[in-house]
PDB file of N, CA and C in Angstrom:
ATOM      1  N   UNK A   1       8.293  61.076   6.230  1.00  0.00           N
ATOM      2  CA  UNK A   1       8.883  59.830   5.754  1.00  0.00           C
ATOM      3  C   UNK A   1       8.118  58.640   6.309  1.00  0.00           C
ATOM      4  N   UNK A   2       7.798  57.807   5.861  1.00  0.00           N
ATOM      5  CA  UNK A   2       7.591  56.345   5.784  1.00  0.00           C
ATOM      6  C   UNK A   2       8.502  55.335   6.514  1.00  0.00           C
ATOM      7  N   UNK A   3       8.067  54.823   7.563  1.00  0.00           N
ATOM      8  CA  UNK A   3       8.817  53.707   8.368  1.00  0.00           C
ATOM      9  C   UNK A   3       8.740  52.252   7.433  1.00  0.00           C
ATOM     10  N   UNK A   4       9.293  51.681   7.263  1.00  0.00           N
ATOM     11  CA  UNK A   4       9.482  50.264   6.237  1.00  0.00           C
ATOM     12  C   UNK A   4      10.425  49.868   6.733  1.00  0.00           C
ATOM     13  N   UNK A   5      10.143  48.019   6.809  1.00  0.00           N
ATOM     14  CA  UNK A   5      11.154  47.286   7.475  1.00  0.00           C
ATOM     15  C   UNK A   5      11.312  45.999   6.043  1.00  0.00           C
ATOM     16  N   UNK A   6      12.496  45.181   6.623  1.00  0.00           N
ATOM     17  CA  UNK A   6      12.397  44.031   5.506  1.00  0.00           C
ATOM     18  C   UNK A   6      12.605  42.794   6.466  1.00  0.00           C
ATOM     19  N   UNK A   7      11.738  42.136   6.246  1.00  0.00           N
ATOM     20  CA  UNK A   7      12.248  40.767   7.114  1.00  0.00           C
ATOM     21  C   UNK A   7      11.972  39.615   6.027  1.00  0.00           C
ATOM     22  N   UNK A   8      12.768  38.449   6.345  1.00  0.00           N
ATOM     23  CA  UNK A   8      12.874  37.873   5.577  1.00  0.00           C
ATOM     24  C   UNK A   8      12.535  36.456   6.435  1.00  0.00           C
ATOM     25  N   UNK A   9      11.996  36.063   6.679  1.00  0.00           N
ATOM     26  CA  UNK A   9      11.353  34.852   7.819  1.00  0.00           C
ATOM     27  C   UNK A   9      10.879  33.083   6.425  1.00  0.00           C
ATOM     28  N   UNK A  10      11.665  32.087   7.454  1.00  0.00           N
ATOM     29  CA  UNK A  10      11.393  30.790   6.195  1.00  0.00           C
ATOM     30  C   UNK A  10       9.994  30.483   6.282  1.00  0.00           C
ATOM     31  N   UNK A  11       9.371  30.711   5.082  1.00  0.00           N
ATOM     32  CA  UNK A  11       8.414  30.427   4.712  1.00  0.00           C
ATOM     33  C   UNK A  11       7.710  29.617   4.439  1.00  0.00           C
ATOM     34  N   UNK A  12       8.330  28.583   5.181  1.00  0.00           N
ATOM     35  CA  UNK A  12       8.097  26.488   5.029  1.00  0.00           C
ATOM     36  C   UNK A  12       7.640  26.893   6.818  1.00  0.00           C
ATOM     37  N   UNK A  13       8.091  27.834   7.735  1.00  0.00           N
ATOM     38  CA  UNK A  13       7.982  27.756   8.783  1.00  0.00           C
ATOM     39  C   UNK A  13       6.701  29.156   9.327  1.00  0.00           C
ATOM     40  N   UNK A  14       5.695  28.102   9.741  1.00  0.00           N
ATOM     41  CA  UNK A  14       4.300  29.191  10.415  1.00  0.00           C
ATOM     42  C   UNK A  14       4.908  29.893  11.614  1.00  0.00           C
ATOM     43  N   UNK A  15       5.986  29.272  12.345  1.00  0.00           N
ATOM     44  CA  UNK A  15       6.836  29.831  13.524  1.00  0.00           C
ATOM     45  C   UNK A  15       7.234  31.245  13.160  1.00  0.00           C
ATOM     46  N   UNK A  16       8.018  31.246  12.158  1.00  0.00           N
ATOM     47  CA  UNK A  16       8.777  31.714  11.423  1.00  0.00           C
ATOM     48  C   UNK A  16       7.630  33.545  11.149  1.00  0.00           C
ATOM     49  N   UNK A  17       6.957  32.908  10.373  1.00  0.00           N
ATOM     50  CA  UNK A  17       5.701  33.820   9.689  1.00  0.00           C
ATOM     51  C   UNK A  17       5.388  34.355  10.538  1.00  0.00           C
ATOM     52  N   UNK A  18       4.731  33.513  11.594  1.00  0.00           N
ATOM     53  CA  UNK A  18       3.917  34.277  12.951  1.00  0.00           C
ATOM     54  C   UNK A  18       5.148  35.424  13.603  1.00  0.00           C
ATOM     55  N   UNK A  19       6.297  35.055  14.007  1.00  0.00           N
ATOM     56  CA  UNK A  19       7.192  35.654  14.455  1.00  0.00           C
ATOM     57  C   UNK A  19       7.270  37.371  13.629  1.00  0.00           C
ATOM     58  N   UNK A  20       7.288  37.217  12.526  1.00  0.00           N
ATOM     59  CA  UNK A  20       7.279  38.025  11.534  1.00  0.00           C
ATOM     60  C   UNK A  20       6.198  39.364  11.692  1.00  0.00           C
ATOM     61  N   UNK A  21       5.094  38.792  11.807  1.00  0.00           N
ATOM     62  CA  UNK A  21       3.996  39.455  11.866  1.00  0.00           C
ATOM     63  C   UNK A  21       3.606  39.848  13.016  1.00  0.00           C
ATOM     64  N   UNK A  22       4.140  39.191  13.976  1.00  0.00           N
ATOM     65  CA  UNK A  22       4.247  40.223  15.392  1.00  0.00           C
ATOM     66  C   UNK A  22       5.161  41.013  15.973  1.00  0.00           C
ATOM     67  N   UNK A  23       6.339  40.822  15.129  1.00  0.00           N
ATOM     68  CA  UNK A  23       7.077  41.706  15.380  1.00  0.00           C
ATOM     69  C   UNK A  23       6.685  42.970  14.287  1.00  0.00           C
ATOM     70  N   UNK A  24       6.171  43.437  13.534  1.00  0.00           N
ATOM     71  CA  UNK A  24       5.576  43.992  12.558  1.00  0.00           C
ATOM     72  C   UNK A  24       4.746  44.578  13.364  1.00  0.00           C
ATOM     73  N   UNK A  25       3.515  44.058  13.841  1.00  0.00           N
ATOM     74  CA  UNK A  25       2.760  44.713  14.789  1.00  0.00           C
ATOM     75  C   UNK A  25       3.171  45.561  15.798  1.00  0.00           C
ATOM     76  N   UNK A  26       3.837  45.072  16.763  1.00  0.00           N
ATOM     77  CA  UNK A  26       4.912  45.612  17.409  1.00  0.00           C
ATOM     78  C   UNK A  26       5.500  46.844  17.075  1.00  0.00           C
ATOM     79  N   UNK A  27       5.956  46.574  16.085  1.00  0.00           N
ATOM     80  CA  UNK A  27       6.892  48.105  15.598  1.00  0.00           C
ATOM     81  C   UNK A  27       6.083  48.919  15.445  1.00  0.00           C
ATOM     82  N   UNK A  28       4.943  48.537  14.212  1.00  0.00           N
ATOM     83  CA  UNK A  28       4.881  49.402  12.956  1.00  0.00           C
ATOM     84  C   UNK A  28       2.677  49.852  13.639  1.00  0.00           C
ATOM     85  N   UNK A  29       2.289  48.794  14.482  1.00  0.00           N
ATOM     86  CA  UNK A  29       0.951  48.284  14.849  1.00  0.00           C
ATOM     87  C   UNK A  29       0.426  48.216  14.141  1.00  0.00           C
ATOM     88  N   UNK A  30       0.549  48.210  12.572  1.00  0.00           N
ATOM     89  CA  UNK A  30      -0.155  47.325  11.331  1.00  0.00           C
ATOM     90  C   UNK A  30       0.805  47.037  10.346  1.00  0.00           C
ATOM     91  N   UNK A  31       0.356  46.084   9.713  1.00  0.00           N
ATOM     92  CA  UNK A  31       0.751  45.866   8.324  1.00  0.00           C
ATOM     93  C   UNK A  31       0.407  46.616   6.763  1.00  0.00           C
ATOM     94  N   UNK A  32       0.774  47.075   5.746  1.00  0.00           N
ATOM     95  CA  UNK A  32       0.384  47.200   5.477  1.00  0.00           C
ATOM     96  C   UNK A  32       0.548  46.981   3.956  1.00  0.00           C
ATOM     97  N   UNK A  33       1.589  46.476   3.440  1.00  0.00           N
ATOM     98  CA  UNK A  33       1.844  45.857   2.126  1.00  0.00           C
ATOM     99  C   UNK A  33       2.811  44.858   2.595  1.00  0.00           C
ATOM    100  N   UNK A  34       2.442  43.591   2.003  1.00  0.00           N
ATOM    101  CA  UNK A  34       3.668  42.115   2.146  1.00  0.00           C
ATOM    102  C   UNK A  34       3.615  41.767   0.403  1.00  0.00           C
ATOM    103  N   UNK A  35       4.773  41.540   0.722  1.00  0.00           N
ATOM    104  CA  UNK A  35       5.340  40.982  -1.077  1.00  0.00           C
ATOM    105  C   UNK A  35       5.698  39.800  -0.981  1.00  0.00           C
ATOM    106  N   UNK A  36       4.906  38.287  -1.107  1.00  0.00           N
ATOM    107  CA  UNK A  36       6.271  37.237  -1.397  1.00  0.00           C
ATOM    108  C   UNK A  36       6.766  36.827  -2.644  1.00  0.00           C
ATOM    109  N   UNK A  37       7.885  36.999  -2.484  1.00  0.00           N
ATOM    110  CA  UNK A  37       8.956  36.294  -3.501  1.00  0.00           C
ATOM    111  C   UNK A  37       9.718  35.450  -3.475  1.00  0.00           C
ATOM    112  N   UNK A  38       8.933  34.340  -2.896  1.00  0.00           N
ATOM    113  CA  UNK A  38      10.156  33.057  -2.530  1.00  0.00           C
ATOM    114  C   UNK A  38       9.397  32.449  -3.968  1.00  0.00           C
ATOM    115  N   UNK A  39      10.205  31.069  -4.174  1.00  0.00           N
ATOM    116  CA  UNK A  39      10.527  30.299  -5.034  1.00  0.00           C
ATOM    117  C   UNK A  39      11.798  29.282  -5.148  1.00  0.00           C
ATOM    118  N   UNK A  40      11.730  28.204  -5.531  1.00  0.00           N
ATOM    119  CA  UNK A  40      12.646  27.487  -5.990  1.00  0.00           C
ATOM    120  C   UNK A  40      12.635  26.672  -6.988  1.00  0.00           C
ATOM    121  N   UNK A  41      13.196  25.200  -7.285  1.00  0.00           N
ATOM    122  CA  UNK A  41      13.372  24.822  -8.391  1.00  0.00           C
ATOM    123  C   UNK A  41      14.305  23.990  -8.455  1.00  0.00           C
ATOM    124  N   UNK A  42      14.007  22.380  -8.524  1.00  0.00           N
ATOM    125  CA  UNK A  42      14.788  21.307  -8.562  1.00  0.00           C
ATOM    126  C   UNK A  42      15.527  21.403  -9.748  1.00  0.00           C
ATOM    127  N   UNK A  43      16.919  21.315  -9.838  1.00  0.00           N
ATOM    128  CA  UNK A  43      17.781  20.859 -11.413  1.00  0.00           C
ATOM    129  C   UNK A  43      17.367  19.845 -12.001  1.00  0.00           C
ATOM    130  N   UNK A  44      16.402  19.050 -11.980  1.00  0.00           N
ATOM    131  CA  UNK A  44      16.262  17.483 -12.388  1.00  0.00           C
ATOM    132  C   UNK A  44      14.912  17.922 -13.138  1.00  0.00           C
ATOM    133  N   UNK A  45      15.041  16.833 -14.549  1.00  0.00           N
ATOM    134  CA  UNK A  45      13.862  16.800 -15.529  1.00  0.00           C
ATOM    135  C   UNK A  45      12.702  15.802 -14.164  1.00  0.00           C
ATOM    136  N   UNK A  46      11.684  16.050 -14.241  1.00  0.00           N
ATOM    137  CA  UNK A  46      10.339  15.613 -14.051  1.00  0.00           C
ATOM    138  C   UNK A  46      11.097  14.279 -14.341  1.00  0.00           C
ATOM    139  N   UNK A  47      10.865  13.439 -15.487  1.00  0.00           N
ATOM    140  CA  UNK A  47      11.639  12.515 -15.542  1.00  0.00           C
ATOM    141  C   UNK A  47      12.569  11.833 -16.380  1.00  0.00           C
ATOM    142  N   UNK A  48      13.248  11.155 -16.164  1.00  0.00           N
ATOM    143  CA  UNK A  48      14.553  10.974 -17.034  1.00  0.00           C
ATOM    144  C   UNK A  48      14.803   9.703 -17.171  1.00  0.00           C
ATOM    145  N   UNK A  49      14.403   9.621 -19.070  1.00  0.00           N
ATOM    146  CA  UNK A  49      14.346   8.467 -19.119  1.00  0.00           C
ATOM    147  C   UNK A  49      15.630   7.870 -19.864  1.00  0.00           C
ATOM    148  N   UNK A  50      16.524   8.596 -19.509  1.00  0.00           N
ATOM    149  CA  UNK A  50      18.017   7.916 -20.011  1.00  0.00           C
ATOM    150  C   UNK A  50      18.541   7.219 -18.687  1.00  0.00           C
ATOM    151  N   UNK A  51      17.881   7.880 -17.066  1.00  0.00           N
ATOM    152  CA  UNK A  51      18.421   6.727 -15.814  1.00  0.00           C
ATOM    153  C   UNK A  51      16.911   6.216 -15.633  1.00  0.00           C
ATOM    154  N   UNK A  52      16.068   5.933 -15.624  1.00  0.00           N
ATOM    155  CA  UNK A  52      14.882   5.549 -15.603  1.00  0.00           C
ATOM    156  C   UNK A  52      14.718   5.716 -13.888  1.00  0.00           C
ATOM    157  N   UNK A  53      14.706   7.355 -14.030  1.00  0.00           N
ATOM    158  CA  UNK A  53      14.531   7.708 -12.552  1.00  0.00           C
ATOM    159  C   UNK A  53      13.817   9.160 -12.537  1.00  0.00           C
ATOM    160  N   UNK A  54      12.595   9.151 -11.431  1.00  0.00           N
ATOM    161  CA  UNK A  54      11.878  10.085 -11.655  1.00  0.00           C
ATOM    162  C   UNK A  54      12.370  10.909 -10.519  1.00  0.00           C
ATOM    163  N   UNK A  55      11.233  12.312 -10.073  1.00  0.00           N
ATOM    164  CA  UNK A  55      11.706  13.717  -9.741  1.00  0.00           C
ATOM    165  C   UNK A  55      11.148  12.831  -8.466  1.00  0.00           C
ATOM    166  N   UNK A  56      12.368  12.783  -6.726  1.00  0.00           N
ATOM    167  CA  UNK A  56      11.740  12.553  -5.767  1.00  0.00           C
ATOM    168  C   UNK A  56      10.438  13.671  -5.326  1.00  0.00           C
ATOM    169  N   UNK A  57       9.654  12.481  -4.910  1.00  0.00           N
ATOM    170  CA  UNK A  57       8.428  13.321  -4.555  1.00  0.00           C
ATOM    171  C   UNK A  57       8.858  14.382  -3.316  1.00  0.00           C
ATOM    172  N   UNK A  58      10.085  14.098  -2.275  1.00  0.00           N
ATOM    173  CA  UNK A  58      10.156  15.051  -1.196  1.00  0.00           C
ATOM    174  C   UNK A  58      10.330  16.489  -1.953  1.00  0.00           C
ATOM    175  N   UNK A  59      11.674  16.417  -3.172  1.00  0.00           N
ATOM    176  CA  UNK A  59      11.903  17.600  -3.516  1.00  0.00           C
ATOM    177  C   UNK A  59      10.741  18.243  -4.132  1.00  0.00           C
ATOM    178  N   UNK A  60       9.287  17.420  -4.993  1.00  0.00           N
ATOM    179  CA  UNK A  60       8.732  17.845  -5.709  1.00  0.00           C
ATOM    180  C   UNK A  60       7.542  18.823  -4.638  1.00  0.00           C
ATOM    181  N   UNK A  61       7.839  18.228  -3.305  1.00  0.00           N
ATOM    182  CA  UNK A  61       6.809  18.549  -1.990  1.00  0.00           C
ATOM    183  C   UNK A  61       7.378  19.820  -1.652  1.00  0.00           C
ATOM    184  N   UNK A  62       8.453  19.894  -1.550  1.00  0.00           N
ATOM    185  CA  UNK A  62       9.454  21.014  -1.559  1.00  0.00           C
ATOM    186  C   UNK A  62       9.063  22.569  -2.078  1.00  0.00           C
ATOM    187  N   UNK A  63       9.339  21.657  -3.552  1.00  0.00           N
ATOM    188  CA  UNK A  63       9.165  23.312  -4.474  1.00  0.00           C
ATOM    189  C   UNK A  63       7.784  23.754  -4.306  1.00  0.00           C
ATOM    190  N   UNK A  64       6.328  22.851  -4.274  1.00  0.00           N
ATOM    191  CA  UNK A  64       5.324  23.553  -4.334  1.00  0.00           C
ATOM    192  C   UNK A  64       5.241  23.787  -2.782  1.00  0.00           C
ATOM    193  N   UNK A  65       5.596  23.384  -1.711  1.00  0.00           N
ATOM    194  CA  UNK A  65       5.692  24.502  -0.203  1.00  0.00           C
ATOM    195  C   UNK A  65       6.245  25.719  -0.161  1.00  0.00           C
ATOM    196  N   UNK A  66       7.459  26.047  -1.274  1.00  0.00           N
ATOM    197  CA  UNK A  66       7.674  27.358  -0.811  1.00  0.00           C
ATOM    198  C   UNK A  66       7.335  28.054  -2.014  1.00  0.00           C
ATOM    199  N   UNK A  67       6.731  27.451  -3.283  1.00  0.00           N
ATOM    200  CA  UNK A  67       6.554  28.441  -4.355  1.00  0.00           C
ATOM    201  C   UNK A  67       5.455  28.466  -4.341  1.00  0.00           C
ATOM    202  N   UNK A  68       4.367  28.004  -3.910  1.00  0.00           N
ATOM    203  CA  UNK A  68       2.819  27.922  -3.589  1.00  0.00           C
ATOM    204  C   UNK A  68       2.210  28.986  -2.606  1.00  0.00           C
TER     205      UNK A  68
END
């Protein structure tokens, strides 16, 4: 049998990642398949011109940090 773990570490955070991957080492002393599947996705049109208000740039900084 095959040892496999799942961790799920925030991915906006290198703390986070690094933590991840040494505890991985640790266990397993390599890596050897990582999958990411993060993503998100503001509810708001790009822009909207019925309030004449566009997509804040923080959230737009947002989605491409963790879906990038």
């Amino acid at each position: 049998l095959t040892q496999r773990s799942i961790l799920a570490p925030q991915v906006t955070s290198p703390e986070d990642v690094g933590a991840a991957l040494t505890l991985t080492q640790k266990e397993f002393g390599r890596l050897d398949v990582t999958v990411n599947c993060a993503g998100i996705g503001i509810a708001l049109k790009t822009y909207n011109s019925k309030k004449d208000k566009v997509h804040e740039l923080e959230d737009f900084q947002r989605v491409i940090n963790v879906s990038v």
